[in-house]
Protein backbone atom coordinates (compact mmCIF):
# COMPACT_ATOMS: atom_id res chain seq x y z
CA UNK A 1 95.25 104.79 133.92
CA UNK A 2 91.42 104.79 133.11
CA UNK A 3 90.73 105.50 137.47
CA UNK A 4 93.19 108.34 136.90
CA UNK A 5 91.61 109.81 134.04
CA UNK A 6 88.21 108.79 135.60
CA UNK A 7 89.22 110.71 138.99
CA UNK A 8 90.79 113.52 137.60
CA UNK A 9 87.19 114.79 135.77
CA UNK A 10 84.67 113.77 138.26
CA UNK A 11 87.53 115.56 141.31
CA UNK A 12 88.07 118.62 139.31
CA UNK A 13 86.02 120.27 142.27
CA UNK A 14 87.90 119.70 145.73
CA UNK A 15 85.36 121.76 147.50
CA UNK A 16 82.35 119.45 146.68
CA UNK A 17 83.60 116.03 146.57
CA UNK A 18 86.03 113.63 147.73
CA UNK A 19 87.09 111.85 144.40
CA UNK A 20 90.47 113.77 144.06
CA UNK A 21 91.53 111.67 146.94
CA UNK A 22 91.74 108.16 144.95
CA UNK A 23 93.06 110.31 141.92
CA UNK A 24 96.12 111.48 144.28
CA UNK A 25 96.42 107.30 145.59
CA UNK A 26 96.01 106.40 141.94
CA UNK A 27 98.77 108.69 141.03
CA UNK A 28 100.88 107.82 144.05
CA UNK A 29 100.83 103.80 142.89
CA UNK A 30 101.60 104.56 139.23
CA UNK A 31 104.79 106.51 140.51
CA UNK A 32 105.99 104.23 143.20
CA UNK A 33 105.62 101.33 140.71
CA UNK A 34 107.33 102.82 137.86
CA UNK A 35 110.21 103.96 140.12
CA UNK A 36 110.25 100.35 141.49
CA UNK A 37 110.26 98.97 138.14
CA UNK A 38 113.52 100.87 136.94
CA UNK A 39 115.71 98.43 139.69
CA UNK A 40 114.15 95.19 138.19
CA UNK A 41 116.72 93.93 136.06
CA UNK A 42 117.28 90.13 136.14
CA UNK A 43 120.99 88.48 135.72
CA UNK A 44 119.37 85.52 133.59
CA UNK A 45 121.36 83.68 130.73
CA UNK A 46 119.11 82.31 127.61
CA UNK A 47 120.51 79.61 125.54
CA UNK A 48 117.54 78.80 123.24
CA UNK A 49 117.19 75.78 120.86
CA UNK A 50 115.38 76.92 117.62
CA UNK A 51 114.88 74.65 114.62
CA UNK A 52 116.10 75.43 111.33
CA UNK A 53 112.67 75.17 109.57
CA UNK A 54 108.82 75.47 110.38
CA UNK A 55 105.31 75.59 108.72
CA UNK A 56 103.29 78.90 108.54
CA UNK A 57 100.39 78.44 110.62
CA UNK A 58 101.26 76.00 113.05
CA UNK A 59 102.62 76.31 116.88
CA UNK A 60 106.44 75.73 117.09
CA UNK A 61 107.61 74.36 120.36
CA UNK A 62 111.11 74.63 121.07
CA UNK A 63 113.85 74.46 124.52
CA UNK A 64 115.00 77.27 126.30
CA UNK A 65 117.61 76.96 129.07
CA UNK A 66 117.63 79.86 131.55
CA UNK A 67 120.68 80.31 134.20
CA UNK A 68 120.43 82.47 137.11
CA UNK A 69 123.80 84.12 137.55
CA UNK A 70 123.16 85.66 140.59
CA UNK A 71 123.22 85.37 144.48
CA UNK A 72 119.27 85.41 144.79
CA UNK A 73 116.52 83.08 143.77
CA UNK A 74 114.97 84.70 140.80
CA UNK A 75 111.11 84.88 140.24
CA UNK A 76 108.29 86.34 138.36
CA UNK A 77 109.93 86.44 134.89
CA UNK A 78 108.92 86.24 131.27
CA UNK A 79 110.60 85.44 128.43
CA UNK A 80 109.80 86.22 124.89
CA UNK A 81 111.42 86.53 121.61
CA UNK A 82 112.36 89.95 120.06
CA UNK A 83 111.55 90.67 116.54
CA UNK A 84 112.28 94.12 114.55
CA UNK A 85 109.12 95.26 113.14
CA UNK A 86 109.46 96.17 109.14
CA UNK A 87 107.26 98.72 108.24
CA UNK A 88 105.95 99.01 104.30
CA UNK A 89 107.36 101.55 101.96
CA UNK A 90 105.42 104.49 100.85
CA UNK A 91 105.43 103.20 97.09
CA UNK A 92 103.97 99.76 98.77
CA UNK A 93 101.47 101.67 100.42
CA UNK A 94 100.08 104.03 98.26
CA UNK A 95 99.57 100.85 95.48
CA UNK A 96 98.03 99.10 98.29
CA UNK A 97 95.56 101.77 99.30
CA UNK A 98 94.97 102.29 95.20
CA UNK A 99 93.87 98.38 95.20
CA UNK A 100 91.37 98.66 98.19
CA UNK A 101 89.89 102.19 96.89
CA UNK A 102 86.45 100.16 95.33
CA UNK A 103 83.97 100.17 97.98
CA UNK A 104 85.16 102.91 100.14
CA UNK A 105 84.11 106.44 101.00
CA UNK A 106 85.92 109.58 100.41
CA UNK A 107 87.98 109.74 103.79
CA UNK A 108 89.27 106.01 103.61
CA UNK A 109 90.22 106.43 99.91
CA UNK A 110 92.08 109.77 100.75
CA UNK A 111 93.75 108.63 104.48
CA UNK A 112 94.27 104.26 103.40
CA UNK A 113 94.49 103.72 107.36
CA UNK A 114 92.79 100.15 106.66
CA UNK A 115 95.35 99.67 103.71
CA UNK A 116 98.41 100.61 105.97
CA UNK A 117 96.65 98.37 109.09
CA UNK A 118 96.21 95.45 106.60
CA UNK A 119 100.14 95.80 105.12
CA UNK A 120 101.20 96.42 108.71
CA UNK A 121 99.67 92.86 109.56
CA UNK A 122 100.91 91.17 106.21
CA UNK A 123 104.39 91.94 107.65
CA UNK A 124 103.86 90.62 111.55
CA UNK A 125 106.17 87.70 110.57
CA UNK A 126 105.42 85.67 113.95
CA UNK A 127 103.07 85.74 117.13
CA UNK A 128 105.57 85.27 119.76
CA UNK A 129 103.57 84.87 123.56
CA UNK A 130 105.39 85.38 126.73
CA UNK A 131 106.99 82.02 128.28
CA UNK A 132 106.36 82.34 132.56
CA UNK A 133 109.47 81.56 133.88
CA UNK A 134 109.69 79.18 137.10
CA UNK A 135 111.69 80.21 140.13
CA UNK A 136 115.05 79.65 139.59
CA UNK A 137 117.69 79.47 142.59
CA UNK A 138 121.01 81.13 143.12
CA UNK A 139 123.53 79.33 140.55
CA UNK A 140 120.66 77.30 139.10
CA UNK A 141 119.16 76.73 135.72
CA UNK A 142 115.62 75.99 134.43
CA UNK A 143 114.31 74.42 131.49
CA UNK A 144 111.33 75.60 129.91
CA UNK A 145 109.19 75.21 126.64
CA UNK A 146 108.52 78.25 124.28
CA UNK A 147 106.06 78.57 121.70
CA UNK A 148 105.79 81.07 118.76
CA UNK A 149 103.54 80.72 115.62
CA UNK A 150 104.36 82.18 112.58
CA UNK A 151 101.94 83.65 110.84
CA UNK A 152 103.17 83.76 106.86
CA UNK A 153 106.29 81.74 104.65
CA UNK A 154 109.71 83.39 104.82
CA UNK A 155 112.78 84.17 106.87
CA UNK A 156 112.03 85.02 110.56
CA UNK A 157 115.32 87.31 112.26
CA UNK A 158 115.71 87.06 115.46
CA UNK A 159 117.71 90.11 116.56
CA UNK A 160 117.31 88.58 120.35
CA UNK A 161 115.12 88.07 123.19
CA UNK A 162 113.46 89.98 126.15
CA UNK A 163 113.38 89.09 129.80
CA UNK A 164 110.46 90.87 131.73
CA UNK A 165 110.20 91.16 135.51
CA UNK A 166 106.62 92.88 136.87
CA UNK A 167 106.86 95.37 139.62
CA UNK A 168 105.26 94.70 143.37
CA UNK A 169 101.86 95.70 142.43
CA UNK A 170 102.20 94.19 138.97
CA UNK A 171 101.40 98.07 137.52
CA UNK A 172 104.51 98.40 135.43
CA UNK A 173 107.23 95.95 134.20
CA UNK A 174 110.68 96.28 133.04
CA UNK A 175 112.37 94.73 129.65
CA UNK A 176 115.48 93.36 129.18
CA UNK A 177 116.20 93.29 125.46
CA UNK A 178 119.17 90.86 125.29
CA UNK A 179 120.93 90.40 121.53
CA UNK A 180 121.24 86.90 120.24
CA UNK A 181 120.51 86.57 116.48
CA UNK A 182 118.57 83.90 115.30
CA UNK A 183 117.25 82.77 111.85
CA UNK A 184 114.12 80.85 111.09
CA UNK A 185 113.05 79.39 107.59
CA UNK A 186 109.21 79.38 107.25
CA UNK A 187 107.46 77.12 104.98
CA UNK A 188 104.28 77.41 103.13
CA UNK A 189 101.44 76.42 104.76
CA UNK A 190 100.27 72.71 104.02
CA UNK A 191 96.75 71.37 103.06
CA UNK A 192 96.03 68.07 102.73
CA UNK A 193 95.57 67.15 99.10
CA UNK A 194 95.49 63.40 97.38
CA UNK A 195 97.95 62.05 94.49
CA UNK A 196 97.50 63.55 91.55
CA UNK A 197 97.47 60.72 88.85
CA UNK A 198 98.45 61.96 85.36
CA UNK A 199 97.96 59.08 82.18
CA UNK A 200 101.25 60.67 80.74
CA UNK A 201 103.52 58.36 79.05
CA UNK A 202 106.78 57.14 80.28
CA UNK A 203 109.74 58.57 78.12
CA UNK A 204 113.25 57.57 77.44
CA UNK A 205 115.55 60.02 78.44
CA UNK A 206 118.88 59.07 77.69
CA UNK A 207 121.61 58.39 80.68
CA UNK A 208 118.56 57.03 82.95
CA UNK A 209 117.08 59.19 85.45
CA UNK A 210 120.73 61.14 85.80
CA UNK A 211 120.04 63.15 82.95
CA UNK A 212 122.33 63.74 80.02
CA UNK A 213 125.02 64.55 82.86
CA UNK A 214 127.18 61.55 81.63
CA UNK A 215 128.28 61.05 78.06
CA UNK A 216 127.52 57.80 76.02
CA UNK A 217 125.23 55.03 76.10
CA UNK A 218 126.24 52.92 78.89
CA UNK A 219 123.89 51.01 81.14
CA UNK A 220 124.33 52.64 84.74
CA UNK A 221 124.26 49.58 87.24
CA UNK A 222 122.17 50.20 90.53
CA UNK A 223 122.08 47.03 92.90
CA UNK A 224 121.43 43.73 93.08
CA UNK A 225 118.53 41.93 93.83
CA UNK A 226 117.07 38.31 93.44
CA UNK A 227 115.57 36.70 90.34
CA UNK A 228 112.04 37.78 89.53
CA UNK A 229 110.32 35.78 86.94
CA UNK A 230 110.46 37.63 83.87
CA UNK A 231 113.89 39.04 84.40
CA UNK A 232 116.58 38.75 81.22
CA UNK A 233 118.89 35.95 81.62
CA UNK A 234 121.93 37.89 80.51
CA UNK A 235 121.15 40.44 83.77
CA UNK A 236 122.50 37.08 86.17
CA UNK A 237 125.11 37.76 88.11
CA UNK A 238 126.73 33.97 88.30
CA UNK A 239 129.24 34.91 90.90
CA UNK A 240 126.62 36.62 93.26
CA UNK A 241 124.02 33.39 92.47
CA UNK A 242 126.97 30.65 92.96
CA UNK A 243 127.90 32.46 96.53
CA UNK A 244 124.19 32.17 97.77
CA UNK A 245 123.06 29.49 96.03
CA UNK A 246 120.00 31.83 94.86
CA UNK A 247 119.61 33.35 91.14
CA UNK A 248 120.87 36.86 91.51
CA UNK A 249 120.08 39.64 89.30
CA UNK A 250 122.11 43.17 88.10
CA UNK A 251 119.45 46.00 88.67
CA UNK A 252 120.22 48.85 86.01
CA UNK A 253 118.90 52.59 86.42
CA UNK A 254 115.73 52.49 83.73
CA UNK A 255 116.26 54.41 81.01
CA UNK A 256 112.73 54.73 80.34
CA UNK A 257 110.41 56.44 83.72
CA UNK A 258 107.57 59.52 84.24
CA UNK A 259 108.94 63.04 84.25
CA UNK A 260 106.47 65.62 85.81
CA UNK A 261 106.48 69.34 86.12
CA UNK A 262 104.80 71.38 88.73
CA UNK A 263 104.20 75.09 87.60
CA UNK A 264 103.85 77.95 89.64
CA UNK A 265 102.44 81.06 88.49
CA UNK A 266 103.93 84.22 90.30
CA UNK A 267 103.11 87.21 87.88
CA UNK A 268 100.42 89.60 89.13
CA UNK A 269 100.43 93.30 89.28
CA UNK A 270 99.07 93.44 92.54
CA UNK A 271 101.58 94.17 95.87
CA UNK A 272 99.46 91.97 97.92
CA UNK A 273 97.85 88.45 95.94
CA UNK A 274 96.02 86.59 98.52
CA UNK A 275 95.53 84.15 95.98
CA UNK A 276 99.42 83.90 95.12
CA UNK A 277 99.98 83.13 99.02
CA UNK A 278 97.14 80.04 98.46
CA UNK A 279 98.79 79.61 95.41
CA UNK A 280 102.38 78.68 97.15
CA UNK A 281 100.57 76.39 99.53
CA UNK A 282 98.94 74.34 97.11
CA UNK A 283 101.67 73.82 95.13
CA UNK A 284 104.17 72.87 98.33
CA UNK A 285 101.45 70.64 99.24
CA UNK A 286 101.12 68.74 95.88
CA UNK A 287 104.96 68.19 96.21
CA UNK A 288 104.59 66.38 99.22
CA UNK A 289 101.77 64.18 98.19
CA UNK A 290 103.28 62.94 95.07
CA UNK A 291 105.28 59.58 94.36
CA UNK A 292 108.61 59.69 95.09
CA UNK A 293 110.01 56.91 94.19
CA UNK A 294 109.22 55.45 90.62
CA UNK A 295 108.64 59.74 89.22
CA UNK A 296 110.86 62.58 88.83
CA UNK A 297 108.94 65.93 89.74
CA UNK A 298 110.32 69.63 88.34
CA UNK A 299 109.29 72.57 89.61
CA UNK A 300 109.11 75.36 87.32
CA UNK A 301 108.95 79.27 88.61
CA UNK A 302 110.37 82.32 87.73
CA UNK A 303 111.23 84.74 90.42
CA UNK A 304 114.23 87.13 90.19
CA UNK A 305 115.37 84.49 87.26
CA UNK A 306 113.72 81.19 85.59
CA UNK A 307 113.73 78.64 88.24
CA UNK A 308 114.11 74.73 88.03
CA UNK A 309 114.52 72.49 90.78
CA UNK A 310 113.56 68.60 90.50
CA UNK A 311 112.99 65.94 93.05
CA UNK A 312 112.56 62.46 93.23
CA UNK A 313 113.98 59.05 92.90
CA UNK A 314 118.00 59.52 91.97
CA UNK A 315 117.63 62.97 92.44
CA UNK A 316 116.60 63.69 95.85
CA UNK A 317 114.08 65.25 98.44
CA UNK A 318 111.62 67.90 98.43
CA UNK A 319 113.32 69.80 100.69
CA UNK A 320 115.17 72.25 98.82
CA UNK A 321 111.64 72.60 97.29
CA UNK A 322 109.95 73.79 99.74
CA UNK A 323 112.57 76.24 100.91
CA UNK A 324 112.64 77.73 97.29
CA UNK A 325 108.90 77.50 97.63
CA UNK A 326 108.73 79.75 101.06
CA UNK A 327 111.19 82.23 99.78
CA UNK A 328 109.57 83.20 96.35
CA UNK A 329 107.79 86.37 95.22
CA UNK A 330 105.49 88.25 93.07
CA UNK A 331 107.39 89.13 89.52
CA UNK A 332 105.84 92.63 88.46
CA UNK A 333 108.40 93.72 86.17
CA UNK A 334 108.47 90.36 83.74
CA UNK A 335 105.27 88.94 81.93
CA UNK A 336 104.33 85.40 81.56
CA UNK A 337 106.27 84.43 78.88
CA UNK A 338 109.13 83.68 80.14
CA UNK A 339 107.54 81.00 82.52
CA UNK A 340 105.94 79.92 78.97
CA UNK A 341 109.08 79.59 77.43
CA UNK A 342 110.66 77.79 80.05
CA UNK A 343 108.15 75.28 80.46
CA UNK A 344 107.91 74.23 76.81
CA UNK A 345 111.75 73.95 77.05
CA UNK A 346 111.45 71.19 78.88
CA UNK A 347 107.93 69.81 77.31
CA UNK A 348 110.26 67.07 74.90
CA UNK A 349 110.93 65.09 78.67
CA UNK A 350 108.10 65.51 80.31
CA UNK A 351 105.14 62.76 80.59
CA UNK A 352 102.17 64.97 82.60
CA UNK A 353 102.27 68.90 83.62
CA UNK A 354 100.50 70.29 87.04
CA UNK A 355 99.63 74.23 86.50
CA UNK A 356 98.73 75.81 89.39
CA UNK A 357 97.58 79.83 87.63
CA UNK A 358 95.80 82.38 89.81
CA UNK A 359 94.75 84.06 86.92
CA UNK A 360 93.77 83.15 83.19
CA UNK A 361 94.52 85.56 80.28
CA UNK A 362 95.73 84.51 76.25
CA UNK A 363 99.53 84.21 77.47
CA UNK A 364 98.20 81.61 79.91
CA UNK A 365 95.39 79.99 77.68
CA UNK A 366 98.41 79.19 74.95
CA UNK A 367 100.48 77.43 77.37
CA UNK A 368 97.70 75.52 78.47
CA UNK A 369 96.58 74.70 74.12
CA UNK A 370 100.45 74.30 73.60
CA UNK A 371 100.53 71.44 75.92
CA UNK A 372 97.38 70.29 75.06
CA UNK A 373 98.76 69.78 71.13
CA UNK A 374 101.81 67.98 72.51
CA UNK A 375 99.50 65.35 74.16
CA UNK A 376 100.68 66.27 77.51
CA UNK A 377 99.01 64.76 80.30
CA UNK A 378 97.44 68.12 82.27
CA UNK A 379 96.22 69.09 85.87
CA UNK A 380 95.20 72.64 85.49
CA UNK A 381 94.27 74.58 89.15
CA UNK A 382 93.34 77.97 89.30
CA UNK A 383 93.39 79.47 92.55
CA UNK A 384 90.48 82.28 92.33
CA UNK A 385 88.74 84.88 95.09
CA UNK A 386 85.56 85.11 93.55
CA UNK A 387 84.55 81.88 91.27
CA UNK A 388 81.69 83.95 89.89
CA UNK A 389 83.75 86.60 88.86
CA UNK A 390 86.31 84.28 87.11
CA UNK A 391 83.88 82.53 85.09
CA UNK A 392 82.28 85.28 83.57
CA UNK A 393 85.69 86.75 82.36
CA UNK A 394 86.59 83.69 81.03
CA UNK A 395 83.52 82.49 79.37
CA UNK A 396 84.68 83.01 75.83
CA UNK A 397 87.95 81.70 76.56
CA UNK A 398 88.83 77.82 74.38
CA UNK A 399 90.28 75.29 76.48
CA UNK A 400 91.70 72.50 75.45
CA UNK A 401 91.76 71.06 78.96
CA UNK A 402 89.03 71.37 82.03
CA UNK A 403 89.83 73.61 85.20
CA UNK A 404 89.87 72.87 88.60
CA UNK A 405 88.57 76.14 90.53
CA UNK A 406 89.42 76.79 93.84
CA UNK A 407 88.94 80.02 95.86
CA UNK A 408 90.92 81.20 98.34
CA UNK A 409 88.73 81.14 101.12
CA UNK A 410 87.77 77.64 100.97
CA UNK A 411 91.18 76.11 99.80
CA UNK A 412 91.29 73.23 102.34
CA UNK A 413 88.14 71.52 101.23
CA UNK A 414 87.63 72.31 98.05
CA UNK A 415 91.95 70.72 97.63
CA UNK A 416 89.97 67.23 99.21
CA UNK A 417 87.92 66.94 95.57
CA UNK A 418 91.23 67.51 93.52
């Protein structure tokens, strides 16, 4: 295209040079291989094996199987995944240029194009690079490995998948948009942080680490195990002991353990929080570096309603955590108090809090005091873009508790000192 164009100006004049010659080859190629590419269409079936979850910002490998259905050996094909492009809403946009109008001049303030290129990017779900697909004989299939990297936390549709044959002189190609749904869960990204340790307490909370979900005061039996010095006497079970000829014990669920929340703070005003993203990730990847086993962990969020979800020994996995995690949003239309609320709901059970705030204002400064007054073991983490910036607005600000500050472009190692 760039010869043609090239040819076209320098050839205007037939009478004094030659140039309109390659213009009219030039010309001649782009037809022929257009026309050539309009008979390329490939009889391949694509039976693709995607997972049911990923993590943002890493390459997913997966199996496709590819069929040639007809009576010639197949070659030169592509495959890639198809996904329908979601453009932002005028409201969205016309916030999003409003945020981004400091530091402009007067036509990027009046036209946004870097606000609408920026959303436009936000909402590229996934990077999905053509596959080269080997020759593949009459009747025969192939297997090959995709890739695809998502780019942000979410749901990923697939509405299908495109095979792509190049023409001859490799000028044009032709696309085969095939539909075959597919859905992918993406989760947060993860950093690498270290256990947090929190001095809180263990409480009793009555029914063992069930809940209240059963009535009375019965002791819930577990498993059994063998004698440990130390163990009560009246916890031997004789038949078990007289059958192995070893002092058995009853193990009962302890009525007594450590309770944790996990807070996540989702209200902003703004449509696009760089530091809520960071804010996600950090708090997915605390889940996953905590203890499991002798700790119950809640998290606490509010979204379209107040959100709890807990994890841990007798309870279960982090899991449905982190697919609550990569689905949740910015609330505009509540204010903090409702996360407030909720959290010192539950304050009575719980031994040590983790806040992770990306911003600090009085609503959030009495939660943090509130807690403080309980005696509440605390691990408060503000994720921040400009630390400067932060301190200054909250100099005057009375904490009962010290901050962890991290900004959002240097998450990863600054999440190393937590």
């Amino acid at each position: 295209m760039l010869v043609c164009g090239l040819a076209a100006v320098f050839g205007i004049n037939v009478q004094q040079t030659m140039i309109f010659q390659i213009f009219a080859i030039v010309v001649m190629l782009l037809v022929v291989s257009f026309v050539l590419s309009l008979r390329l269409r490939a009889q391949v079936r694509v039976r693709r094996y995607l997972p049911d979850t990923c993590v943002a910002g890493t390459t997913l490998r997966y199996r496709v199987d590819c069929v040639n259905d007809s009576e010639k050996t197949i070659q030169g094909l592509s495959y890639a995944e198809s996904v329908p492009m979601t453009l932002p809403s005028y409201k969205t946009f016309v916030a999003a240029r409003a945020e981004d109008a400091e530091g402009r001049n007067f036509f990027d303030r009046k036209m946004g194009y870097h606000s609408w290129l920026r959303l436009v990017r936000q909402r590229e779900p996934v990077q999905t690079p053509e596959c080269v697909l080997p020759d593949i004989g009459p009747g025969k299939s192939q297997t090959v490995e995709a890739r695809l990297r998502p780019q942000h936390r979410g749901s990923i549709h697939f509405d299908g998948y495109r095979i792509i044959r190049r023409d001859s002189f490799g000028l044009c190609r032709r696309e085969n948009r095939c539909t075959d749904g597919a859905k992918l869960l993406v989760l947060p990204r993860l950093y690498q942080v270290p256990t947090i340790v929190l001095k809180g307490a263990r409480k009793y909370h009555q029914g063992g680490i069930t809940g209240a979900r059963e009535q009375g005061d019965s002791t819930e039996f577990l498993s059994l195990r063998e004698y440990v010095h130390g163990d009560p006497i009246k916890h031997i079970d004789w038949k078990s002991t007289a059958r192995t000829g070893r002092a058995i014990v009853k193990q009962y669920r302890d009525e007594y353990f450590s309770r944790y929340a996990l807070v996540l703070d989702s209200f902003t005003t703004a449509y696009c929080s760089p530091a809520f993203e960071e804010a996600v990730s950090v708090s997915a990847s605390i889940l996953l570096a905590q203890d499991s086993v002798n700790a119950i962990l809640d998290l606490l969020f509010v979204g379209d309603e107040c959100i709890t979800c807990s994890a841990g020994s007798g309870v279960g996995g982090y899991q449905r955590m982190l697919e609550m995690l990569a689905s949740v949003t910015i609330c505009r239309d509540t204010s903090f108090v409702e996360l407030a609320g909720l959290v010192k709901s539950q304050a009575a059970l719980l031994s040590g809090v983790v806040l992770v705030l990306i911003d600090l204002d009085d609503g959030r400064l009495e939660l943090i005091n509130s807690l403080a007054a309980r005696n509440i073991s605390l691990k408060i983490i503000v994720l921040v873009e400009n630390r400067e910036d932060f301190q200054r607005k909250t100099a005057a600000f009375k904490l009962e508790s010290p901050l962890t500050i991290i900004e959002t472009a240097h998450v990863e190692e600054q999440l190393a000192g937590l």
